[in-house]
Protein backbone atom coordinates (compact mmCIF):
# COMPACT_ATOMS: atom_id res chain seq x y z
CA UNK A 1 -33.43 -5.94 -13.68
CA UNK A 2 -30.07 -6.80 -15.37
CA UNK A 3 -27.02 -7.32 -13.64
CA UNK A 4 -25.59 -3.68 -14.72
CA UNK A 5 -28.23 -1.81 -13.38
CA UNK A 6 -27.96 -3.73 -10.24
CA UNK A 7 -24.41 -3.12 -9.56
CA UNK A 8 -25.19 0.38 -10.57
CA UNK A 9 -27.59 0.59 -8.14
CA UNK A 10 -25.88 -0.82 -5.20
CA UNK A 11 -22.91 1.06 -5.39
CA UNK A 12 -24.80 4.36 -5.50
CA UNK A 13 -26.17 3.46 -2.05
CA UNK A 14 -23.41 2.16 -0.76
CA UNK A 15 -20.99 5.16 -1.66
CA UNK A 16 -23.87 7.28 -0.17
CA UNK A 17 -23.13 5.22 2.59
CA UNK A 18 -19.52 6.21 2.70
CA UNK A 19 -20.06 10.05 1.43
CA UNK A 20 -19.74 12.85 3.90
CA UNK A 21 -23.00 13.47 4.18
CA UNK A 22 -23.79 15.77 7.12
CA UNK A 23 -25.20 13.59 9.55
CA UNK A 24 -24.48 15.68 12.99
CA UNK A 25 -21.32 13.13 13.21
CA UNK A 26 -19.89 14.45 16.80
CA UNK A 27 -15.69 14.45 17.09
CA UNK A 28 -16.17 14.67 20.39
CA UNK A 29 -16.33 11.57 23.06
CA UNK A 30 -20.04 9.55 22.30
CA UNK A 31 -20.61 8.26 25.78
CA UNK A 32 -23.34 10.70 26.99
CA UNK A 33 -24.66 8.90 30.59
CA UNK A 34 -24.49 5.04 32.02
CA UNK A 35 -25.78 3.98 34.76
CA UNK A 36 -26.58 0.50 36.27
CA UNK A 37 -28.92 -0.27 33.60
CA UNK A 38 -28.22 1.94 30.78
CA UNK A 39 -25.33 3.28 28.53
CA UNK A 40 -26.29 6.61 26.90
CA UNK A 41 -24.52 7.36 23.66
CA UNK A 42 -24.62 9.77 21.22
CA UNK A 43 -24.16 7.63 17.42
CA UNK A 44 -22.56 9.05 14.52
CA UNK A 45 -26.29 10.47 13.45
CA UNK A 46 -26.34 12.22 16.34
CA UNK A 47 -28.76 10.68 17.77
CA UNK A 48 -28.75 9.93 21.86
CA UNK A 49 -29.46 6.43 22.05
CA UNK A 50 -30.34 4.71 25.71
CA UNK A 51 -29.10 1.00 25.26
CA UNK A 52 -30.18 -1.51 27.98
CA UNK A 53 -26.85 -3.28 29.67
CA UNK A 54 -25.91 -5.11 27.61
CA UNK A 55 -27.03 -6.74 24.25
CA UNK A 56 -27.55 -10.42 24.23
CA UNK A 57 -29.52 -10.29 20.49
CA UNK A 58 -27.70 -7.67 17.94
CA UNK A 59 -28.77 -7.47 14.23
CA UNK A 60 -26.09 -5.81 12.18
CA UNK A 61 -26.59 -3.88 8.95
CA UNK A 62 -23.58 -3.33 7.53
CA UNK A 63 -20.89 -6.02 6.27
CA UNK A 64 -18.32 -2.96 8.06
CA UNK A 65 -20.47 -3.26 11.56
CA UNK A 66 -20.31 -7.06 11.41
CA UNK A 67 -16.78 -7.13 10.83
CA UNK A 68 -16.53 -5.07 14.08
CA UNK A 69 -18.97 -6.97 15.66
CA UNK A 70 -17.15 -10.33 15.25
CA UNK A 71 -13.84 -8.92 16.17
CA UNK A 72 -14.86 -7.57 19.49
CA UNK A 73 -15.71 -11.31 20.98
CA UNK A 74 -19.80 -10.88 19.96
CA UNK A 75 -20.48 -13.41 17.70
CA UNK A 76 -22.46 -15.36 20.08
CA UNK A 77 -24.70 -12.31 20.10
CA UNK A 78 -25.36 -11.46 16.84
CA UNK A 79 -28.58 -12.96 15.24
CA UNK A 80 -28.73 -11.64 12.06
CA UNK A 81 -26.91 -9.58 9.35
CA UNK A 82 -27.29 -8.38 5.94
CA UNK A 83 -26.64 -10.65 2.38
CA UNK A 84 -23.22 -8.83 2.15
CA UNK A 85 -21.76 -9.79 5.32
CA UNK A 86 -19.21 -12.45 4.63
CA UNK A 87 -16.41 -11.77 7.13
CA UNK A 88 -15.03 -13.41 9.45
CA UNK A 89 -15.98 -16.54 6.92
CA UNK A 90 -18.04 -18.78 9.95
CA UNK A 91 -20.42 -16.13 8.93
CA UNK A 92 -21.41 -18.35 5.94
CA UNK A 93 -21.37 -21.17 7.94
CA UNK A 94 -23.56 -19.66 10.30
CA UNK A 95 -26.10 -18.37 8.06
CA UNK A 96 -26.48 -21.98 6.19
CA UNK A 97 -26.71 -23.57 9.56
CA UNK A 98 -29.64 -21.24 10.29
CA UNK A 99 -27.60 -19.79 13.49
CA UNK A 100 -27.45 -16.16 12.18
CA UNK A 101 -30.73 -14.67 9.75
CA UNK A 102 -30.11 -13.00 6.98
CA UNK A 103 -32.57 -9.66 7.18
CA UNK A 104 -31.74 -8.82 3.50
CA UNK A 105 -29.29 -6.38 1.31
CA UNK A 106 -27.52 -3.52 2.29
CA UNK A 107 -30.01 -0.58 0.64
CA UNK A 108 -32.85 -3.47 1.19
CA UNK A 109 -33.27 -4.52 4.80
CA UNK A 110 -36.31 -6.47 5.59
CA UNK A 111 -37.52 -4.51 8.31
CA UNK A 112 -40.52 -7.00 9.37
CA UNK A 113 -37.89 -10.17 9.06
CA UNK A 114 -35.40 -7.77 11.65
CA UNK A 115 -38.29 -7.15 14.35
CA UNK A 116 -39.08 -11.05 14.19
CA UNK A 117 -35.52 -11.78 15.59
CA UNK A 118 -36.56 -9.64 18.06
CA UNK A 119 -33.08 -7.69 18.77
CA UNK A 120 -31.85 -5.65 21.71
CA UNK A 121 -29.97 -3.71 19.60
CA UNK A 122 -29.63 -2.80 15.74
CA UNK A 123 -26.14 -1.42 14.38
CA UNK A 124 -27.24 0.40 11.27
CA UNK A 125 -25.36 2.09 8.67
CA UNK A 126 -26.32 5.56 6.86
CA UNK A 127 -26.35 3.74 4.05
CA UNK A 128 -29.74 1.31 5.51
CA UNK A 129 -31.61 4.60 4.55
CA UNK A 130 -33.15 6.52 7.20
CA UNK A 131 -36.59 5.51 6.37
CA UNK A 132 -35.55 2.10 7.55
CA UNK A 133 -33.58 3.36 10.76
CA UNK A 134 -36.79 5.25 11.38
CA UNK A 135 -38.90 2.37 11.10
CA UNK A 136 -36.97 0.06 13.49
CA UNK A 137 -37.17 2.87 16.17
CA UNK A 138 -41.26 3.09 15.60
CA UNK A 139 -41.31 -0.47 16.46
CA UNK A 140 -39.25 0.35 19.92
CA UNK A 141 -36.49 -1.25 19.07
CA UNK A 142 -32.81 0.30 20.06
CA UNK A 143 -30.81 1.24 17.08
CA UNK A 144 -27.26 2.73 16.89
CA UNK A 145 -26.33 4.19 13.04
CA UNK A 146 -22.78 4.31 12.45
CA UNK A 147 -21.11 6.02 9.97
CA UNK A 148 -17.62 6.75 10.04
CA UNK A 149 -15.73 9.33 7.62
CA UNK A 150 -12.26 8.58 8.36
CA UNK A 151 -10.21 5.71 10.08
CA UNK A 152 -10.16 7.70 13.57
CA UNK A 153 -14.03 7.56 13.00
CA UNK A 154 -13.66 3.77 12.35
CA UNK A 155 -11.61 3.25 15.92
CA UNK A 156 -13.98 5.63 17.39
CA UNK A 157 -17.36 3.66 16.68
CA UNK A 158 -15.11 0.40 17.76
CA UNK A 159 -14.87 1.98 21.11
CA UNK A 160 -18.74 2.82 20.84
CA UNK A 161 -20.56 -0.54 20.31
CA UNK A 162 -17.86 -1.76 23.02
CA UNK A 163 -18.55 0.39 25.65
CA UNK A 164 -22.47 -0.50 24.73
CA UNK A 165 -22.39 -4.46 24.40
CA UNK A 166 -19.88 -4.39 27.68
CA UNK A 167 -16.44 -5.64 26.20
CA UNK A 168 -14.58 -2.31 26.82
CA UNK A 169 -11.60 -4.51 26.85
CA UNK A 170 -12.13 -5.93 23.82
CA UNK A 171 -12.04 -2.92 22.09
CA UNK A 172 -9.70 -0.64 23.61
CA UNK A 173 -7.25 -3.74 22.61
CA UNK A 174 -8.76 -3.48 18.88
CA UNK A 175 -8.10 0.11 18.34
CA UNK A 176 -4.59 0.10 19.92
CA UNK A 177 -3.47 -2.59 17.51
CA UNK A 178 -5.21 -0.62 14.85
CA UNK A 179 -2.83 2.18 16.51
CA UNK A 180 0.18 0.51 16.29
CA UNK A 181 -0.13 -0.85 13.22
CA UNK A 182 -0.99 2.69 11.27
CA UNK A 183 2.21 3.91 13.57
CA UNK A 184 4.38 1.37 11.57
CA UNK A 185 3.47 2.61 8.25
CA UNK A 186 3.52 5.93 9.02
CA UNK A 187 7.20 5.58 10.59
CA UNK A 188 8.02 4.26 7.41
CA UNK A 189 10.32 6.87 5.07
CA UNK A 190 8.85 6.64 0.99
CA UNK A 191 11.34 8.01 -1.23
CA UNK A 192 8.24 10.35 -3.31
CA UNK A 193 5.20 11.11 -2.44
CA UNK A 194 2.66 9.90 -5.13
CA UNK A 195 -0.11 11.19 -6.80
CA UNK A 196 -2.53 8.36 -6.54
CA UNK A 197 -6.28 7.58 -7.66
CA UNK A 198 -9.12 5.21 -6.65
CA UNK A 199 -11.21 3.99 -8.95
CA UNK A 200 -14.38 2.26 -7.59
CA UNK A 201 -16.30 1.76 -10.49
CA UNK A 202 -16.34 2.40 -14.38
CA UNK A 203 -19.62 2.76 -15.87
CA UNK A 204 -20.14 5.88 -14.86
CA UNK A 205 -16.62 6.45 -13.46
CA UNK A 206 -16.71 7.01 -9.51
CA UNK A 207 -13.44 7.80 -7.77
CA UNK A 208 -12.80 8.46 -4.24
CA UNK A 209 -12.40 12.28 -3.87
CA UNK A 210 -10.95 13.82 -0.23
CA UNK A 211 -13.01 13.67 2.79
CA UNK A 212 -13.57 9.95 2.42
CA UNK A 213 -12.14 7.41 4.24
CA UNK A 214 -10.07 6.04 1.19
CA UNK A 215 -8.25 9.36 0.93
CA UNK A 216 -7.31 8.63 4.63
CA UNK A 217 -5.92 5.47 3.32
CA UNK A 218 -4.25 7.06 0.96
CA UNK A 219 -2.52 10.05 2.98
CA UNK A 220 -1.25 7.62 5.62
CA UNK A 221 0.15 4.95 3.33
CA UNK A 222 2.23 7.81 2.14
CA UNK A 223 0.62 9.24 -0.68
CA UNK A 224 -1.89 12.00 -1.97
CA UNK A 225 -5.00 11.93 -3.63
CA UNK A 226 -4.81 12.99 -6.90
CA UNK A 227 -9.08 13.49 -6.94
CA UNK A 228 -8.96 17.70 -5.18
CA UNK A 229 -13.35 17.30 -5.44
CA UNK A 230 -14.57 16.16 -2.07
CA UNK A 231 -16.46 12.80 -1.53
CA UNK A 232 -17.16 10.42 -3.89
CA UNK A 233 -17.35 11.86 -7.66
CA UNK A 234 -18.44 10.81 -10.82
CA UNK A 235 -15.61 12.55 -13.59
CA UNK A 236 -14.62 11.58 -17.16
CA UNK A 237 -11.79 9.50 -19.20
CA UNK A 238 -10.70 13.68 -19.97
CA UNK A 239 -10.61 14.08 -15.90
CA UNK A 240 -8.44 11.28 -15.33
CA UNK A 241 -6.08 12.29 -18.21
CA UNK A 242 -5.89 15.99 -16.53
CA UNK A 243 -5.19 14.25 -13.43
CA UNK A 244 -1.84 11.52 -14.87
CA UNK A 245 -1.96 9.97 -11.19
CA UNK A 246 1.42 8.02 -10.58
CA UNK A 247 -0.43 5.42 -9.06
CA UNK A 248 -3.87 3.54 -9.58
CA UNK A 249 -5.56 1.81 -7.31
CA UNK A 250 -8.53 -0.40 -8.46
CA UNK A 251 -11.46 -2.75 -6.73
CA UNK A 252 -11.12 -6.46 -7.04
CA UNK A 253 -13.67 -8.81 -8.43
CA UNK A 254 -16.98 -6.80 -9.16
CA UNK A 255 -15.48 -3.47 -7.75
CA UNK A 256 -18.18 -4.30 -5.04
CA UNK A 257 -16.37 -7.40 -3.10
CA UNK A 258 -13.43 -10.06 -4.47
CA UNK A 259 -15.97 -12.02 -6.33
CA UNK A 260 -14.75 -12.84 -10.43
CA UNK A 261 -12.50 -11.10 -12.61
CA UNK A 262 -11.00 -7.78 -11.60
CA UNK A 263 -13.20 -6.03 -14.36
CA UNK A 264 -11.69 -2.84 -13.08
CA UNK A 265 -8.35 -3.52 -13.52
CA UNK A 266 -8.95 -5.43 -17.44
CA UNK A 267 -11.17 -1.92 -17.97
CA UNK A 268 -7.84 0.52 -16.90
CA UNK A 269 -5.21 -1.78 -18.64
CA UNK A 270 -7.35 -2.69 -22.08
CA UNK A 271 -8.47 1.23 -22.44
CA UNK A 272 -6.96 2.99 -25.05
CA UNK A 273 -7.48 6.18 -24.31
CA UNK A 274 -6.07 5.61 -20.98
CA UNK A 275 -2.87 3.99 -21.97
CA UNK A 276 -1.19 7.79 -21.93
CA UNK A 277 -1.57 7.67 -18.09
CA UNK A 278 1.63 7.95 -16.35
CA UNK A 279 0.62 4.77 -14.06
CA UNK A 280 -0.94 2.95 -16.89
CA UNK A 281 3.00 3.21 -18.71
CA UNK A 282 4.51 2.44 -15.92
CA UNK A 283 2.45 -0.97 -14.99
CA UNK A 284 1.86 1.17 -11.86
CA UNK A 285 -2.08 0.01 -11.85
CA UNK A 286 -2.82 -2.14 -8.45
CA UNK A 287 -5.63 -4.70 -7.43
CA UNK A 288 -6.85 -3.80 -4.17
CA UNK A 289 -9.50 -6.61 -2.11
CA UNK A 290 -12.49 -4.35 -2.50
CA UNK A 291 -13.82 -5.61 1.03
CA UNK A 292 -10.64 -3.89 2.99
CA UNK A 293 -10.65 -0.68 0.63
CA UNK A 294 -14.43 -0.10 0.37
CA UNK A 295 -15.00 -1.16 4.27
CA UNK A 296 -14.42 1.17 7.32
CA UNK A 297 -14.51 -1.84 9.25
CA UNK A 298 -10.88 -2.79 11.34
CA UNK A 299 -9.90 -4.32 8.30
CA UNK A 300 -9.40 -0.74 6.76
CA UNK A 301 -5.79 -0.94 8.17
CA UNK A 302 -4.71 -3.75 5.85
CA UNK A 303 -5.73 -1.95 2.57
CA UNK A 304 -3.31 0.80 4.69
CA UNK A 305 -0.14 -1.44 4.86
CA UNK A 306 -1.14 -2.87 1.28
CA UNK A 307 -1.24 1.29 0.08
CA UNK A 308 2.27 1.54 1.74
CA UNK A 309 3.69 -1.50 0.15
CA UNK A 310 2.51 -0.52 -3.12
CA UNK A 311 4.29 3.51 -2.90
CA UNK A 312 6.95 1.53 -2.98
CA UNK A 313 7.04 -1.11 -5.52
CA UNK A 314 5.63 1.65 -7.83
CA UNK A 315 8.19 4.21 -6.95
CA UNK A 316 11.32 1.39 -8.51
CA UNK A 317 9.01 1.05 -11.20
CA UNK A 318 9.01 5.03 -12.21
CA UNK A 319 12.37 5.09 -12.08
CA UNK A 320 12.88 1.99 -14.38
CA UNK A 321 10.29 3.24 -16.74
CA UNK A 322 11.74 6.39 -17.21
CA UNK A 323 14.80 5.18 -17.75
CA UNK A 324 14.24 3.51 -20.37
C-alpha cells in the first residue's frame, strides 16, 4: 500500500472518529450507580458500563485517552496503548523498555494482543470501530468508548475515567485548570471577529465544518468558522475561494501528527489558484501542532490559546495589508 493511500486511509477513520456521529452521547451527568465495589457509568456510546473499583491494568485506544490517562496520575496503570500514542514523551520510553505494549494502530487494534495484557479496563475511542469494542466486551472484558464532540465533552469524559480509576481529585483539578485557562482567552477583547478555516488534509480537501470540536476551538479563541456544513467535509479549491476565510489554520508535519514538513502549509502557500485568498495575501496562513488541534485530549486548550494568539497577530496583519 503506498504511503498516500495510507494517510488517506487513516485520516478517514480518524475524522470518523471525531465526526458527530450519533452515538447516544448523554449531556447529562455519566455516573449512573457506585457502590463499594462498582462505579456504574453511562460512556459517551451510551452504553452503562459496571467497572470494578478501581483499575490497576488499563489499555488505552486512543493517543486523546492516553493523554488523559497520563495526566490524571495513571501511568503506573496503563499497560498498553495504540502506535499513535506519543504523549507525555516517557511513553516512548516506556514502550521500548517493554513497560507499556503496543496493541496496534488507531483503526487497527490487535484485539487478541489487548486480551493477552489482560486489562481491567479498556478506554476506547469511536474511532476503534465498533466491531472491535464489540469484540473486547465478548471476551468479558470492561470497556468504556469515549467520544467527545466539543471541549465541555473533553472535560466531561476527564471527570469520567476519574471518577472510574478513583482519582476524583485528580481530575476535578484537570478540568478546572482547563476552566480557567479557556476563561482567560475568552476574557480577552479581539478587535474583529475572523472568518477562519481548518484545513486537515489536501488530497481530497477535508476541513473542519461546525459541530466538531475544532469549531469549538475556533469560537472560543475568538473567531468563526468560515465552513457553515456540519462535521467534517470534503469541498473544493472553488469552495474555499467562495468562502475568502481571513484566517487559515493548517496541520503540522503530515497533517496527521508534527512529524516532517508542514506539507499543508507548502500546499496553501505554493497553490496558485489559492493565492486570491484573502489570508493567503495577507500571510495570514498558520501552522498549528496537529496533535493539540486534531486531539480532544486536555491538550485541546493549547491549540485554544495558540487560536487566540493568532486572531491577533493576523488582525495587524489585515490592516497592514490593506494598507498598502
Amino acid at each position: 500500500m503506498n504511503l498516500r493511500l495510507l494517510i488517506t486511509l487513516v485520516l478517514a477513520v480518524i475524522l470518523l472518529g471525531c465526526s458527530s456521529h450519533s452515538t447516544n452521547h448523554s449531556t447529562e451527568g455519566f455516573l449512573i450507580k457506585e457502590n463499594t465495589t462498582y462505579v456504574i457509568v453511562k460512556d459517551d456510546f451510551g452504553y452503562v458500563v459496571a467497572v470494578k473499583k478501581y483499575p490497576k491494568r488499563i489499555v488505552s485506544l486512543a493517543p486523546s485517552n492516553t493523554e488523559i490517562l497520563f495526566a490524571l496520575g495513571l501511568r503506573d496503570r496503563v499497560v498498553g496503548v495504540t502506535d499513535y500514542c506519543d504523549y507525555p514523551p516517557e511513553i516512548l520510553k516506556l514502550k521500548k523498555e517493554g513497560k507499556i505494549v503496543s496493541v496496534g494502530g488507531y483503526s487497527t487494534v490487535d484485539v487478541e494482543k489487548v486480551v493477552r495484557l489482560k486489562p481491567d479496563l479498556v478506554v476506547a475511542s469511536y474511532g476503534n470501530g465498533f466491531g472491535v469494542i464489540k469484540a473486547l466486551k465478548d471476551f468479558g472484558i470492561t470497556v468504556v468508548a469515549l467520544n467527545p464532540k466539543n471541549v465541555t465533552d473533553v472535560m466531561r469524559d476527564a471527570e469520567l475515567l476519574g471518577k472510574v480509576c478513583g482519582v476524583e481529585e485528580n481530575a476535578t483539578k484537570l478540568v478546572e485548570w482547563m476552566k480557567d485557562e479557556i476563561a482567560k482567552v475568552k476574557a480577552k477583547k479581539h478587535p474583529w471577529k475572523p472568518k477562519i478555516l481548518h484545513i486537515v488534509w489536501n488530497d481530497p480537501i477535508w476541513v473542519s465544518g461546525r459541530g466538531t470540536f475544532v469549531d469549538d476551538v475556533i469560537k472560543i479563541a475568538g473567531g468563526v468558522n468560515v465552513v457553515n456544513e456540519s462535521g467534517w467535509v470534503v469541498v473544493s479549491l472553488e469552495d474555499l475561494i467562495r468562502m475568502n476565510p481571513d484566517i487559515i489554520i493548517v496541520n503540522s508535519g503530515n497533517g496527521m501528527d508534527s512529524k516532517g514538513e508542514n506539507i499543508l502549509y507548502d500546499w496553501v502557500m505554493n497553490n496558485n489558484y489559492l493565492k486570491k485568498l484573502k489570508a493567503v495575501r495577507c500571510g495570514n496562513v498558520y501552522v498549528i501542532d496537529a496533535n493539540i488541534i486534531c486531539r480532544p485530549s486536555y491538550r485541546i486548550v493549547y491549540a485554544i490559546e495558540n487560536l487566540s494568539k493568532i486572531v491577533d497577530v493576523a488582525y495587524e496583519k489585515v490592516r497592514l495589508c490593506y494598507a498598502s
